[in-house]
Protein backbone atom coordinates (compact mmCIF):
# COMPACT_ATOMS: atom_id res chain seq x y z
CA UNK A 1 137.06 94.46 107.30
CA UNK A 2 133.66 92.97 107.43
CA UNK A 3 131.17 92.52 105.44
CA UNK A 4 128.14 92.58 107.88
CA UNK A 5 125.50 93.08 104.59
CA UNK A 6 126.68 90.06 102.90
CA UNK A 7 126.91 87.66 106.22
CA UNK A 8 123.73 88.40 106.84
CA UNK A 9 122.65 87.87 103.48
CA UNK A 10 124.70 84.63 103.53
CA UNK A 11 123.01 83.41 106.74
CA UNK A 12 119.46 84.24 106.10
CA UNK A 13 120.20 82.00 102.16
CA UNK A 14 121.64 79.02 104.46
CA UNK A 15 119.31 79.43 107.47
CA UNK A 16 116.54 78.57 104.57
CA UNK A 17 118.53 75.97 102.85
CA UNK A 18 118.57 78.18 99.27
CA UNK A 19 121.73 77.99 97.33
CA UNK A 20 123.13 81.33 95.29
CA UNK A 21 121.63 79.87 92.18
CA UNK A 22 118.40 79.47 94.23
CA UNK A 23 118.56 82.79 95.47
CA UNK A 24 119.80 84.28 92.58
CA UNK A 25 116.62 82.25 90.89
CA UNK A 26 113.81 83.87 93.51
CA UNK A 27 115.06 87.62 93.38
CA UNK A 28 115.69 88.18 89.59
CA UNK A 29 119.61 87.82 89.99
CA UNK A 30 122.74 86.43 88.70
CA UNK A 31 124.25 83.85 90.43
CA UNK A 32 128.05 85.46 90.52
CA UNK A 33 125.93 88.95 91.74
CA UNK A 34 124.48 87.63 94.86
CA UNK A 35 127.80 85.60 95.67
CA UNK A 36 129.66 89.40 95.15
CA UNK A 37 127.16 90.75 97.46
CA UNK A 38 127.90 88.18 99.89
CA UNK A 39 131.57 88.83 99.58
CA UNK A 40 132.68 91.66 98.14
CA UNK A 41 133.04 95.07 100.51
CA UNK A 42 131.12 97.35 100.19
CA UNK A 43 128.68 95.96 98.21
CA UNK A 44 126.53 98.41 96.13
CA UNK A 45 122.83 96.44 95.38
CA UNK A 46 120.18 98.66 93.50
CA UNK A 47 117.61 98.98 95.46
CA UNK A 48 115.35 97.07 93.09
CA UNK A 49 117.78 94.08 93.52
CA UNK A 50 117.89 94.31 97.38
CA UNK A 51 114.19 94.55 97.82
CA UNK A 52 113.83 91.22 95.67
CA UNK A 53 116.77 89.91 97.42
CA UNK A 54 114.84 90.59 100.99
CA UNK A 55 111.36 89.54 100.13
CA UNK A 56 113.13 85.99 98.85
CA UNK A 57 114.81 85.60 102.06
CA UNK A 58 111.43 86.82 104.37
CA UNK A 59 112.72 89.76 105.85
CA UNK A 60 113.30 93.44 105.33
CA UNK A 61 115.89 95.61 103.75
CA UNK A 62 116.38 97.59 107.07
CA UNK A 63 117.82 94.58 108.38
CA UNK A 64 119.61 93.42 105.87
CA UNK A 65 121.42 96.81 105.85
CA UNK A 66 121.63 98.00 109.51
CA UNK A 67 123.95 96.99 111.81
CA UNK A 68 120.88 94.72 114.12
CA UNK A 69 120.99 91.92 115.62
CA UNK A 70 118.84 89.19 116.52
CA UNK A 71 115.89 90.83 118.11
CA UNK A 72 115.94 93.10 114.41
CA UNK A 73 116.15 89.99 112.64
CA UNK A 74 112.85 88.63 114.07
CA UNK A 75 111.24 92.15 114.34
CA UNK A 76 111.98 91.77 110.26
CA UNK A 77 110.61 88.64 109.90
CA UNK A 78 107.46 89.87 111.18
CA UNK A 79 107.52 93.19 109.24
CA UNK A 80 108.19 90.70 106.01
CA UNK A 81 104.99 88.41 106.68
CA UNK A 82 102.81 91.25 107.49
CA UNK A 83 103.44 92.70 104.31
CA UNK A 84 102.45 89.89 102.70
CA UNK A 85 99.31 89.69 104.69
CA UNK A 86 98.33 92.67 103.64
CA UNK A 87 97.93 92.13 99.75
CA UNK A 88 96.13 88.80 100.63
CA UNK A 89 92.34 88.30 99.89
CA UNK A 90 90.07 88.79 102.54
CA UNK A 91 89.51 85.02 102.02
CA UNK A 92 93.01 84.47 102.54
CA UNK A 93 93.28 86.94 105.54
CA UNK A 94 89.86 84.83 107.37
CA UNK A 95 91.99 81.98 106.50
CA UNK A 96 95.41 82.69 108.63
CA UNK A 97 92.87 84.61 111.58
CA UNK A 98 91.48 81.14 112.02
CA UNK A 99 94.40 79.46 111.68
CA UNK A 100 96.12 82.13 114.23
CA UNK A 101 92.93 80.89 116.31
CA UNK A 102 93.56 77.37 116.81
CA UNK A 103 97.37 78.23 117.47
CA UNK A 104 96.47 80.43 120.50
CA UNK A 105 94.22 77.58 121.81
CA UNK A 106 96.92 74.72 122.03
């Protein structure tokens, strides 16, 4: 049976290069608990641990527990970086809206 939760997990920790001590390192974990969620089924995060476990990774935890595909995994990335826009400065914010600027001009 698969374990769509932890491939996903496992893919999203290789597609940014992280190892599970890395990971385990960025969302308050153990190493041997994020390699159980990767292969143990069904795995049973709290959902403290699998919001850290998303926001280390840049997504959401609706995608790392639906069923989505790739479409959901971008739609996630956005949702992810949006949320972090929003507890920026307004500095910040002026900062990435300029930034977005010069992007849309190329």
């Amino acid at each position: 049976m698969s374990n769509a939760f932890g491939e996903k997990i496992r893919a999203l920790r290789k597609e940014k290069k992280l190892t599970l001590e890395q990971l385990a390192e960025l969302s308050g974990s153990s190493k041997s608990y994020i390699w159980e969620l990767e292969n143990k089924n069904p795995p049973r995060p709290s959902a403290d641990k699998l919001t850290k476990i998303a926001e280390a990774l840049g997504t959401t935890v609706d995608y790392l527990m639906g069923t989505s595909g790739q479409q959901e995994k971008a739609d996630a990335t956005d949702i992810a970086f949006f949320r972090k826009y929003q507890t920026m400065e307004p500095d910040q914010k002026e900062q990435i809206r300029k930034m977005l600027e010069i992007i849309q001009k190329k």
